[in-house]
N, C-alpha and C. Protein backbone atom coordinates (compact mmCIF):
# COMPACT_ATOMS: atom_id res chain seq x y z
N UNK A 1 56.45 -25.92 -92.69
CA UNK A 1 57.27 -25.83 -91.51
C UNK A 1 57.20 -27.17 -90.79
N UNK A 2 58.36 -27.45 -90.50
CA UNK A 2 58.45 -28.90 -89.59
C UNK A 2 58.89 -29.02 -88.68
N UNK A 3 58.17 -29.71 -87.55
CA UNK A 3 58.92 -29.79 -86.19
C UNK A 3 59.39 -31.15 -85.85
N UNK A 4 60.75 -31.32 -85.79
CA UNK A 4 61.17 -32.45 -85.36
C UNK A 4 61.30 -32.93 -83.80
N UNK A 5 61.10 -32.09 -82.89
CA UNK A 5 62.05 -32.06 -81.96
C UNK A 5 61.59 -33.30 -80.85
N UNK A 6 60.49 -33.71 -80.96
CA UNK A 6 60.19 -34.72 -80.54
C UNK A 6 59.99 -35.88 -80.89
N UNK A 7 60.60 -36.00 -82.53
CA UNK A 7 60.28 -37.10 -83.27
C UNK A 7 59.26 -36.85 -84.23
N UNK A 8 58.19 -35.90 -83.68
CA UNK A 8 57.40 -36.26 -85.27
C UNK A 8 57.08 -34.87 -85.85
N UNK A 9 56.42 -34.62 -86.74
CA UNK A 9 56.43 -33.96 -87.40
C UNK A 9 55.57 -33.49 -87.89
N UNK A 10 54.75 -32.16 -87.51
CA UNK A 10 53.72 -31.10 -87.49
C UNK A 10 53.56 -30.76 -88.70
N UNK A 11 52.80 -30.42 -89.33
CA UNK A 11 52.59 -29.47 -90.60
C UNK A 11 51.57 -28.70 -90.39
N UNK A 12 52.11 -27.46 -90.14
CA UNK A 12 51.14 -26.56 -90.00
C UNK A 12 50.74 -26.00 -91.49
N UNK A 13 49.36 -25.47 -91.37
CA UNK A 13 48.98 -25.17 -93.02
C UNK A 13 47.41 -23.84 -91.93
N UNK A 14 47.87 -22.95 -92.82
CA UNK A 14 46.55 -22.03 -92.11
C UNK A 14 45.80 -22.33 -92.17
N UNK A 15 44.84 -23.41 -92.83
CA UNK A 15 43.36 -23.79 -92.30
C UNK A 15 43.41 -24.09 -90.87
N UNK A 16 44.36 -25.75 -90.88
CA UNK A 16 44.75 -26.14 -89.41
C UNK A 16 44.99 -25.06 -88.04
N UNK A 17 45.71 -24.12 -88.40
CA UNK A 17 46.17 -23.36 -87.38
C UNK A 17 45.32 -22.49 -87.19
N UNK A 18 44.03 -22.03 -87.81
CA UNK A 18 42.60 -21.28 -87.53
C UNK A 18 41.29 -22.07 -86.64
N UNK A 19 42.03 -23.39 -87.30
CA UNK A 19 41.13 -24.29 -86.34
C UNK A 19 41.72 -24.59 -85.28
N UNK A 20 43.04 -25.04 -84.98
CA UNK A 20 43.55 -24.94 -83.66
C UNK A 20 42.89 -23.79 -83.02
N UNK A 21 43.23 -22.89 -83.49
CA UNK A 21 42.63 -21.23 -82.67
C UNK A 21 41.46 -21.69 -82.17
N UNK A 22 40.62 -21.83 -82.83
CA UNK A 22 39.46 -21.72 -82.49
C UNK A 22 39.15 -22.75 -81.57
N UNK A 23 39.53 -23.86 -81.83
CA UNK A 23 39.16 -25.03 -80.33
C UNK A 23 39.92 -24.68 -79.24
N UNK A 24 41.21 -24.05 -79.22
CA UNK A 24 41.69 -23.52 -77.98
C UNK A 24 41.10 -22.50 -77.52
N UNK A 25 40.29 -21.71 -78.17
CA UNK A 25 39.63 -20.53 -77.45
C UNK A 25 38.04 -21.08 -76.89
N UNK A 26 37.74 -22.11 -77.70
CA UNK A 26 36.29 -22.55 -76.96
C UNK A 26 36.52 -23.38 -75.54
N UNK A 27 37.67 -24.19 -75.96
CA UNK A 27 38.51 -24.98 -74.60
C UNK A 27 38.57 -24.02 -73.52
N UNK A 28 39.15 -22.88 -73.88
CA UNK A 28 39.37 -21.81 -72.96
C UNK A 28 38.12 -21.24 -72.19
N UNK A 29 37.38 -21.13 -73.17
CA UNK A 29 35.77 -20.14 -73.05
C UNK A 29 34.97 -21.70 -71.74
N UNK A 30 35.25 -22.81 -72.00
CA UNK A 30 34.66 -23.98 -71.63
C UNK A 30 35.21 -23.77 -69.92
N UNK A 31 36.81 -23.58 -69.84
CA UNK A 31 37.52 -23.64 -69.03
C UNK A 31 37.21 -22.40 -67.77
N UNK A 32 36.65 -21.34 -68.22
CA UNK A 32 36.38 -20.44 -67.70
C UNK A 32 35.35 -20.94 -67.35
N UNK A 33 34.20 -20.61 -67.76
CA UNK A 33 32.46 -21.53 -67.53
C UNK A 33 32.91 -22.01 -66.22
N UNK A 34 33.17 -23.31 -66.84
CA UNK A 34 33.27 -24.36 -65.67
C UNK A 34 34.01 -24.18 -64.36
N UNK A 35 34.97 -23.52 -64.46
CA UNK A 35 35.92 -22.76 -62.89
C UNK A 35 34.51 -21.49 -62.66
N UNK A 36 34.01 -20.89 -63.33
CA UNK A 36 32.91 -19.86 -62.46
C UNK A 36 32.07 -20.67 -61.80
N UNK A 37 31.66 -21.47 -62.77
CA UNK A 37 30.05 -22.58 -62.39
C UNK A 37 30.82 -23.80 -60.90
N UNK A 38 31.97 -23.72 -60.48
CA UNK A 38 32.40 -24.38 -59.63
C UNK A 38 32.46 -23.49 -58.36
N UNK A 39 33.17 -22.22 -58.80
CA UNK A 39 33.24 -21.67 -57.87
C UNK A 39 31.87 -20.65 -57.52
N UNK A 40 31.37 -20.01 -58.41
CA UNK A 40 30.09 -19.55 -57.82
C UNK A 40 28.81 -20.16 -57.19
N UNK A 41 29.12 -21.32 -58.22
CA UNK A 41 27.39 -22.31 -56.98
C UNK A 41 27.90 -22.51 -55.77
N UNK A 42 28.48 -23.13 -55.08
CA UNK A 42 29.45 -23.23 -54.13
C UNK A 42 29.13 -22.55 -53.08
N UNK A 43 29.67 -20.77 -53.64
CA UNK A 43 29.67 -19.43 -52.79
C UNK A 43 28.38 -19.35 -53.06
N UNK A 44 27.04 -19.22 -53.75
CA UNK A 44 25.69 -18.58 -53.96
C UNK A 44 25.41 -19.29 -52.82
N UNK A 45 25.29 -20.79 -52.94
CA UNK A 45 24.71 -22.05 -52.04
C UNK A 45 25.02 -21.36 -50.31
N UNK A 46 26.52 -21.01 -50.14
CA UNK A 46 26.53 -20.72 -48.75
C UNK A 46 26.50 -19.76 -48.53
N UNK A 47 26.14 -18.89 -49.22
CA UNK A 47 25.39 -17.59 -48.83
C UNK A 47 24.12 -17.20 -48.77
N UNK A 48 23.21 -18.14 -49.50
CA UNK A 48 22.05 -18.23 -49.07
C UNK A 48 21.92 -18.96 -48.15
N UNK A 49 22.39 -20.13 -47.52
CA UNK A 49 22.32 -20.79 -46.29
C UNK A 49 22.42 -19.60 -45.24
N UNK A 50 23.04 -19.11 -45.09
CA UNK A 50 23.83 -17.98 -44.04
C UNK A 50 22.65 -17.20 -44.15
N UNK A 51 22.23 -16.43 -45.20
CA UNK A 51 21.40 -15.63 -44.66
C UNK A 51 20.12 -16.55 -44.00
N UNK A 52 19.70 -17.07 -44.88
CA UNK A 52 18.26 -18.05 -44.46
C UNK A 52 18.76 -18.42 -42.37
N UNK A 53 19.83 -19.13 -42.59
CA UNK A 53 20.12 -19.05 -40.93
C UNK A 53 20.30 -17.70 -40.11
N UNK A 54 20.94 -16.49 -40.41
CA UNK A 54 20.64 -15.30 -39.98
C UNK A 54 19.30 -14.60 -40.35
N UNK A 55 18.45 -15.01 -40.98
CA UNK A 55 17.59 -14.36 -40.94
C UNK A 55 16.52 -15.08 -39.75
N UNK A 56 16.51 -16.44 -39.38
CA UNK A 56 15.87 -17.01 -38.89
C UNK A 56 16.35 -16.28 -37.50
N UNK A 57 17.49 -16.97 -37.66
CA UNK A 57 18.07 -16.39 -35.86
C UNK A 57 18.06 -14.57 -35.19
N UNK A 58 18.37 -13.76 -36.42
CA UNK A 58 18.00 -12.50 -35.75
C UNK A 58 16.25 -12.44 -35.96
N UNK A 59 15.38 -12.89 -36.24
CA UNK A 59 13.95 -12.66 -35.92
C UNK A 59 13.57 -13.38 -34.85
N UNK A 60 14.03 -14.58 -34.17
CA UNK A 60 13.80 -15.51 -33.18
C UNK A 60 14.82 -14.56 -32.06
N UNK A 61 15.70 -13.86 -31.97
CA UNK A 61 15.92 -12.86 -31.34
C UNK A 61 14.94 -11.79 -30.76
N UNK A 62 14.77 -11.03 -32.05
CA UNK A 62 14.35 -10.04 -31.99
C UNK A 62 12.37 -10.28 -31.33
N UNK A 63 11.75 -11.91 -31.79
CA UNK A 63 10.76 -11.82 -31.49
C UNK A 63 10.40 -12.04 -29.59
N UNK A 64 11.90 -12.86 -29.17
CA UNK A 64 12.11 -13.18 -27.73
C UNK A 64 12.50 -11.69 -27.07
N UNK A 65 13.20 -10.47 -27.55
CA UNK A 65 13.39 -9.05 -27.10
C UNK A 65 11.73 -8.73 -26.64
N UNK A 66 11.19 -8.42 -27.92
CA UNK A 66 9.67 -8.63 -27.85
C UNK A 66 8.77 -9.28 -26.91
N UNK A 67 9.10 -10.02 -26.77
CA UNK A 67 7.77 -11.34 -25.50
C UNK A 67 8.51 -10.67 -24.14
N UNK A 68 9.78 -10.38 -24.07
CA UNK A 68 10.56 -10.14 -22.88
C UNK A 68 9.70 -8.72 -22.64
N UNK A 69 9.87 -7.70 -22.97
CA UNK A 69 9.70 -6.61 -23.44
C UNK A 69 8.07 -6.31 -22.29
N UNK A 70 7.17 -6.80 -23.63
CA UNK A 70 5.48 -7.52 -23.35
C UNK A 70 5.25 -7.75 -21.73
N UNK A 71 5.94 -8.64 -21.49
CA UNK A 71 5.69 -9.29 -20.16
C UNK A 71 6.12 -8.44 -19.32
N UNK A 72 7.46 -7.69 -19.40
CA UNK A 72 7.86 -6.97 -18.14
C UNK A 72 6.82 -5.87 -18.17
N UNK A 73 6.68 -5.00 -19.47
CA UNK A 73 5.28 -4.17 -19.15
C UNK A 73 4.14 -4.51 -18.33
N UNK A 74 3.64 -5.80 -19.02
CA UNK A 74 2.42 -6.06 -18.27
C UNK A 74 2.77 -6.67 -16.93
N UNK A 75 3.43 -7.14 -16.18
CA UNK A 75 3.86 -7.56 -14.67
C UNK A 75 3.68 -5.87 -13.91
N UNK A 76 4.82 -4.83 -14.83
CA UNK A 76 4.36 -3.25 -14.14
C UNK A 76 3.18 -2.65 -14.38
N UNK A 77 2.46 -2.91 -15.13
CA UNK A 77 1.20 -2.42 -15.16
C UNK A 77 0.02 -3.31 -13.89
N UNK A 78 0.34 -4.77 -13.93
CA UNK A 78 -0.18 -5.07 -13.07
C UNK A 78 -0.05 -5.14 -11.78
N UNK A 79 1.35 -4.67 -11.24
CA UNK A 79 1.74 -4.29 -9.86
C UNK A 79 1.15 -3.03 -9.81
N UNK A 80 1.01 -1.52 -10.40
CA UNK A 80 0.51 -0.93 -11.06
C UNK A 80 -0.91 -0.73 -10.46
N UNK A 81 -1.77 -1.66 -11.11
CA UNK A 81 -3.19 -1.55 -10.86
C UNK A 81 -3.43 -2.95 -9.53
N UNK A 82 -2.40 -3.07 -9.51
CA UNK A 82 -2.57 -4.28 -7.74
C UNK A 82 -2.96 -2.82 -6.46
N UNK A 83 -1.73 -2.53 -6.83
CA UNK A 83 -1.41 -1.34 -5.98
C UNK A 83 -2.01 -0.13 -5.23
N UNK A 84 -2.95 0.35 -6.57
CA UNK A 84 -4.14 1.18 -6.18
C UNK A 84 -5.13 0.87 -5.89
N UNK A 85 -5.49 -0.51 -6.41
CA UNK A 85 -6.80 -1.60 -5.84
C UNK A 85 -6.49 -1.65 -4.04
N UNK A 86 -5.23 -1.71 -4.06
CA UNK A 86 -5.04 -1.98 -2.43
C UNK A 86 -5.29 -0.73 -1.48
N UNK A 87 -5.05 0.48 -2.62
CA UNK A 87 -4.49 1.36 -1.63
C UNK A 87 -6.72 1.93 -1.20
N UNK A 88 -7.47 1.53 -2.50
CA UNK A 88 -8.96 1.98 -2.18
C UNK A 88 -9.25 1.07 -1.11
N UNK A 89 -9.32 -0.20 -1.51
CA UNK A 89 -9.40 -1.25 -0.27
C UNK A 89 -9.10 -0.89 0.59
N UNK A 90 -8.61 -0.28 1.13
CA UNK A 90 -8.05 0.16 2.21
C UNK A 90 -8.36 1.58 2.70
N UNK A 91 -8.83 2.62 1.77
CA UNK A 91 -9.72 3.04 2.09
C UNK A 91 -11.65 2.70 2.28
N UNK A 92 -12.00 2.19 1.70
CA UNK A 92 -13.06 1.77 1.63
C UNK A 92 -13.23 0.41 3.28
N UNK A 93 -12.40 0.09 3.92
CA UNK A 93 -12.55 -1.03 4.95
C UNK A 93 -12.16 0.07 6.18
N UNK A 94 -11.17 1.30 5.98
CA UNK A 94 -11.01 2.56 7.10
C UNK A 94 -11.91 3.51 7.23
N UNK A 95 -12.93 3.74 6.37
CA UNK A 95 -13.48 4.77 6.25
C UNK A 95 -15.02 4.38 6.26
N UNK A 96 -15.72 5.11 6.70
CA UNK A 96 -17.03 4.65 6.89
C UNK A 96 -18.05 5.43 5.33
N UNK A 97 -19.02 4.91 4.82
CA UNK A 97 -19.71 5.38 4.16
C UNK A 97 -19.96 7.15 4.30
N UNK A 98 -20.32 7.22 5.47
CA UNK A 98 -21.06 8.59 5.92
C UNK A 98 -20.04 9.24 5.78
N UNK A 99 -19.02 8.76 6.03
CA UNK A 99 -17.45 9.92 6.28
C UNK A 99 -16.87 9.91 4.65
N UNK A 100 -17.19 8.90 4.10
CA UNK A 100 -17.19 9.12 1.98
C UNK A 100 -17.64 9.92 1.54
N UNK A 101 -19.18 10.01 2.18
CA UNK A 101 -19.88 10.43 1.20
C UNK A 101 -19.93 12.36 1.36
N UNK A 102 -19.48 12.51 2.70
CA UNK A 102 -18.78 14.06 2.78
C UNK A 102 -17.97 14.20 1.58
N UNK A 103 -18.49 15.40 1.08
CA UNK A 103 -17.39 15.85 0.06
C UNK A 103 -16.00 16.34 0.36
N UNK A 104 -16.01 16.70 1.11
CA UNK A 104 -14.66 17.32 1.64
C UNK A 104 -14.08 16.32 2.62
N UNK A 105 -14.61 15.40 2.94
CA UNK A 105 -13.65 14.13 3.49
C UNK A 105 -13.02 13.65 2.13
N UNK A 106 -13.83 12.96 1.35
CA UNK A 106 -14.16 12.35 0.19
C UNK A 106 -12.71 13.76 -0.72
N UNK A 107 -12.67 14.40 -0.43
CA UNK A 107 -11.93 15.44 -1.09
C UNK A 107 -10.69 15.58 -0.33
N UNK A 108 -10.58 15.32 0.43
CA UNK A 108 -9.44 15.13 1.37
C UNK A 108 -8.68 13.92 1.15
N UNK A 109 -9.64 12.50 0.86
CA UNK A 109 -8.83 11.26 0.41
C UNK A 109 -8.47 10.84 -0.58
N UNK A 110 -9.17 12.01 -1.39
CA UNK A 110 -8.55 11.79 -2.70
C UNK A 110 -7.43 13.23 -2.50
N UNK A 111 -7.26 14.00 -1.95
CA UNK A 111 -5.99 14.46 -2.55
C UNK A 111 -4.57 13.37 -1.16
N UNK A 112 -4.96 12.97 -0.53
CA UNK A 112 -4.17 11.66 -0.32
C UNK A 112 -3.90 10.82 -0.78
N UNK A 113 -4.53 10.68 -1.87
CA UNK A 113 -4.00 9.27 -3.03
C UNK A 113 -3.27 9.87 -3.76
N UNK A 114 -3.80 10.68 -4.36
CA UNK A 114 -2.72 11.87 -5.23
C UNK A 114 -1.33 12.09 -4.74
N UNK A 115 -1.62 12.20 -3.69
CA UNK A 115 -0.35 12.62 -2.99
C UNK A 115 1.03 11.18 -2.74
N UNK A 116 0.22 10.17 -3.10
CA UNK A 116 1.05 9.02 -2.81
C UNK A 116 0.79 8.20 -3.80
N UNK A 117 -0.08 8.28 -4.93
CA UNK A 117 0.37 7.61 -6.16
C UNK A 117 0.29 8.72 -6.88
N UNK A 118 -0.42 9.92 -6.95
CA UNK A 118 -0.42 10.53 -8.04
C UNK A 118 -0.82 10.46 -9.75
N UNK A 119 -2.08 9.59 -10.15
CA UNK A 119 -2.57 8.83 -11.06
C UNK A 119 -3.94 8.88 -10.86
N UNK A 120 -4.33 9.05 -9.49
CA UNK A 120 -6.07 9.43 -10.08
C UNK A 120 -6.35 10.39 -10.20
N UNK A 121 -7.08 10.30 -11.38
CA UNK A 121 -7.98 11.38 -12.11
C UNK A 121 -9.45 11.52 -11.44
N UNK A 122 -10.28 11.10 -10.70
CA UNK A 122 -11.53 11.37 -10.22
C UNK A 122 -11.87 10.02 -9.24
N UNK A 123 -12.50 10.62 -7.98
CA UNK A 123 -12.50 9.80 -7.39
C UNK A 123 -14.48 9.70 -6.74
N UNK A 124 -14.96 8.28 -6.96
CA UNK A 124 -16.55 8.81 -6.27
C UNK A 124 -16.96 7.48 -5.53
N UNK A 125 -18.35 8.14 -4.76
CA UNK A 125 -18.67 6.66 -3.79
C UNK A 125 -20.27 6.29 -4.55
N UNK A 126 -20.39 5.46 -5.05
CA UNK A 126 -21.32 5.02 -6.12
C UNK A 126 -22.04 4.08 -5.08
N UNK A 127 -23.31 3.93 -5.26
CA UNK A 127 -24.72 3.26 -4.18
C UNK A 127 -24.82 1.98 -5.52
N UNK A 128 -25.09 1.41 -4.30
CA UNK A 128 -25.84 -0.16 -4.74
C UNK A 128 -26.75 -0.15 -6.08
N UNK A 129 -27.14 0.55 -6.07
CA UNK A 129 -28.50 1.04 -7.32
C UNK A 129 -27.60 1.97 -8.64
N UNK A 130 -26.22 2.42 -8.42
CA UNK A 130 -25.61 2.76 -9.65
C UNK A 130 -25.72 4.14 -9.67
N UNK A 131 -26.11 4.89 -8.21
CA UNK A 131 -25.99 6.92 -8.28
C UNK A 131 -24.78 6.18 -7.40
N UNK A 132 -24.25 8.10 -8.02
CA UNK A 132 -22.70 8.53 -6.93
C UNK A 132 -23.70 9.47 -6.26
N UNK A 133 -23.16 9.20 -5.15
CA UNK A 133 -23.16 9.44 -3.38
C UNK A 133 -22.49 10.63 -3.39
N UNK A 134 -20.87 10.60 -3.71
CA UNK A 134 -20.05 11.84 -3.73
C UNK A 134 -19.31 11.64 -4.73
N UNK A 135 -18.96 12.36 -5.79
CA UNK A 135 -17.63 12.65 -6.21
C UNK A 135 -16.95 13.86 -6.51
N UNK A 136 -15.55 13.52 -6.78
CA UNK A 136 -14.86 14.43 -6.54
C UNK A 136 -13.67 14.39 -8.28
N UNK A 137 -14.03 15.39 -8.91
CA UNK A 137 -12.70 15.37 -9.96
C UNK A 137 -13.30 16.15 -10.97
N UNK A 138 -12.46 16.17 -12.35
CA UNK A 138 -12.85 17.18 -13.47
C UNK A 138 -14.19 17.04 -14.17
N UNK A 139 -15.23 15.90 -14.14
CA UNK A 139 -16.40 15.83 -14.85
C UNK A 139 -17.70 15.74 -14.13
N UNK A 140 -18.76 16.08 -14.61
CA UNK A 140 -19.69 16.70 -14.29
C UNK A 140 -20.59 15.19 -14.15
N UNK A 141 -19.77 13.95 -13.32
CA UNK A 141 -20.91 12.84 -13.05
C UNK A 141 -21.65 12.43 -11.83
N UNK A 142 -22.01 13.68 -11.12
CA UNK A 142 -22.97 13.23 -10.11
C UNK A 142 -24.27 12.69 -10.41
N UNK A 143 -25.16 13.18 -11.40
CA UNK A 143 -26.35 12.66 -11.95
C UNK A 143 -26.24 11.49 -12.90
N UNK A 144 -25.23 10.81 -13.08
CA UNK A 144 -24.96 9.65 -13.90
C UNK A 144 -25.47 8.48 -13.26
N UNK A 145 -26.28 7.43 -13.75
CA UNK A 145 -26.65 6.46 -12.95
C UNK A 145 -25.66 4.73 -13.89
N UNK A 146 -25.11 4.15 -13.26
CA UNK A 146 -23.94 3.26 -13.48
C UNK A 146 -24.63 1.72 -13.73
N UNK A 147 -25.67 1.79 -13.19
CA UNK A 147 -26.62 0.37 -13.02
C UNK A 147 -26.55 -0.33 -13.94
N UNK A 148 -26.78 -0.01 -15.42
CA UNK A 148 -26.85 -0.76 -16.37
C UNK A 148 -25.00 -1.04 -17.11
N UNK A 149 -23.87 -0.52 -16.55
CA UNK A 149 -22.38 -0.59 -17.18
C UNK A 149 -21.99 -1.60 -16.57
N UNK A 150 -20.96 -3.06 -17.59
CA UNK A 150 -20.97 -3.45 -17.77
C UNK A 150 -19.49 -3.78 -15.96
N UNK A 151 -19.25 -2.68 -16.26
CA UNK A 151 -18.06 -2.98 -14.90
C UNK A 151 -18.98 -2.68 -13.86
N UNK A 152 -19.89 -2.20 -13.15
CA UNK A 152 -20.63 -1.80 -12.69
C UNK A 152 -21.31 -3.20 -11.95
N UNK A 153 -21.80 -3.92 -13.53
CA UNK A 153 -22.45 -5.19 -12.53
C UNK A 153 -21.14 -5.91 -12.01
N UNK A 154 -20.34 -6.12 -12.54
CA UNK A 154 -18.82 -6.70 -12.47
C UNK A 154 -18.38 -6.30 -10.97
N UNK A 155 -18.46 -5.46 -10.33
CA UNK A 155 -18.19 -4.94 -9.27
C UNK A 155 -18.90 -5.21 -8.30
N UNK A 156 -20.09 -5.15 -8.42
CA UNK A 156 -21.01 -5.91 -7.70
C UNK A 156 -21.49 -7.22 -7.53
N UNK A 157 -20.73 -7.82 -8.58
CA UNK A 157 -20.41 -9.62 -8.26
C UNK A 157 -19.01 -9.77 -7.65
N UNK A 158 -18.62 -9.50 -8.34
CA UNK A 158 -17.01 -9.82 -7.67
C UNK A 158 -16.31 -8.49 -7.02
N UNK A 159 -17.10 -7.58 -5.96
CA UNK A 159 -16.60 -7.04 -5.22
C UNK A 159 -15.25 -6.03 -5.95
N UNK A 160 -13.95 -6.36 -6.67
CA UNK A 160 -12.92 -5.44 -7.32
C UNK A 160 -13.48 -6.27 -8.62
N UNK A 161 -12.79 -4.84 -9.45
CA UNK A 161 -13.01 -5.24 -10.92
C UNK A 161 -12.12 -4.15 -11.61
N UNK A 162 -11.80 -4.47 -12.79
CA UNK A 162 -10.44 -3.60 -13.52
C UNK A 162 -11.06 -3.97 -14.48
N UNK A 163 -11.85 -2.55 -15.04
CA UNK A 163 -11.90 -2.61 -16.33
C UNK A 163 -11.25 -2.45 -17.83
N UNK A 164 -11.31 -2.42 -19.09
CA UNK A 164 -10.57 -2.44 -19.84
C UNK A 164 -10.86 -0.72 -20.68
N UNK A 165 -10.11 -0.31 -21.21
CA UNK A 165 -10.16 1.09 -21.68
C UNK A 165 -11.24 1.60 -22.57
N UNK A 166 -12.15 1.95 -21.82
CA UNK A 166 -13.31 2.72 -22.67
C UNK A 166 -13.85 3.96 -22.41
N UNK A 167 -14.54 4.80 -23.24
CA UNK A 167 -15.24 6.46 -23.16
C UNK A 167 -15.60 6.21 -22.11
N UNK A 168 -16.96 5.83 -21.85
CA UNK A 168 -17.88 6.34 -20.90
C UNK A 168 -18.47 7.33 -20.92
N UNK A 169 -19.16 7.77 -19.61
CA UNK A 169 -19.55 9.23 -19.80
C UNK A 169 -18.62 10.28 -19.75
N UNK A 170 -16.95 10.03 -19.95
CA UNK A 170 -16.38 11.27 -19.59
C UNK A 170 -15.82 11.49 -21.38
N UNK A 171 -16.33 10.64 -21.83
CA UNK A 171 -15.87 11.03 -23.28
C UNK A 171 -14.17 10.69 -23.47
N UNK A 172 -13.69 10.51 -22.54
CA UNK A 172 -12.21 10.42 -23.25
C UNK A 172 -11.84 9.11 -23.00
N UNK A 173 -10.55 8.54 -22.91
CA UNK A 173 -10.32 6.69 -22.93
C UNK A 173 -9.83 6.96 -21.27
N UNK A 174 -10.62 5.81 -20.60
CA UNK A 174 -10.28 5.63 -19.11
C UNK A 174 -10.30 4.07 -18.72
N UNK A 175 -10.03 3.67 -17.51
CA UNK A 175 -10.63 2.98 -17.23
C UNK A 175 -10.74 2.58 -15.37
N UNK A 176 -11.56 1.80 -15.39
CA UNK A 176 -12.10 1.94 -13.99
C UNK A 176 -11.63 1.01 -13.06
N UNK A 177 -11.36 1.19 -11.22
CA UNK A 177 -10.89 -0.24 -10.28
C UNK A 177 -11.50 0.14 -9.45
């Protein structure tokens, strides 16, 4: 078979035209490759960028929600425990020892705290030497002596003290101002 139409002249013979086949289909197979391998590194590359940058930025979010979060708690917890520090202070500078250590005064000012913060659980007037004087609430610590606890001396150096959450003698998690 001959093709003139451009001047020259082809001879096709079926070996030739099996081998044409075949380099046009590896050309092809090559052609494909190379358009994926262009276009997928490309797209992989900026899609791992993207996440690596969204992953950074929603955790630097989410860790600033967090610190925000943290802080506003602890500012209300410490207005919180400002608050009731003020409100004993203030009993303890109005009220005289002798008039504490009545139980039923002493029982009277604590259901006045109750009544206006509503948060104490037991209230007592503890001596220099570490006995309660009076108290008043659900556990059985009049014979408890405080002398050797660690908020105890704390209180007696620095006058207020806020302790951190521990048993004690009441067995359950408290803590003391």
């Amino acid at each position: 078979m001959n093709d003139t139409s451009a001047g020259r002249s082809y001879h096709y013979k079926n070996g030739n035209d099996a081998a044409r086949k075949g380099y046009y289909r590896r050309l092809f197979r090559r052609f494909i490759r190379l358009t994926l391998l262009c276009s997928l590194i490309p797209l992989l590359l900026v899609g791992w960028g993207i996440n690596v940058h969204y992953t950074r930025f929603a955790k630097d979010r989410m860790m600033l929600a967090f610190r925000s979060k943290v802080e506003n708690h602890r500012k209300i917890i410490e207005l919180f425990l400002k608050n009731r520090v003020s409100g004993l202070q203030l009993i303890a500078k109005t009220h005289t020892r002798d008039y504490l250590t009545n139980v039923s005064n002493l029982d009277y000012v604590f259901e006045m705290l109750n009544r206006e913060y509503g948060s104490i659980t037991d209230l007592g007037v503890i001596d220099q030497s570490g006995r309660h004087l009076a108290y008043i609430g659900p556990y059985d610590l009049m014979d408890k002596n405080y002398s050797k606890a660690f908020w105890f001396k704390e209180v007696m150096n620095k006058g207020v003290y806020i302790s951190d959450m521990f048993m004690g003698f009441r067995k359950v998690p408290h803590f003391i101002f």
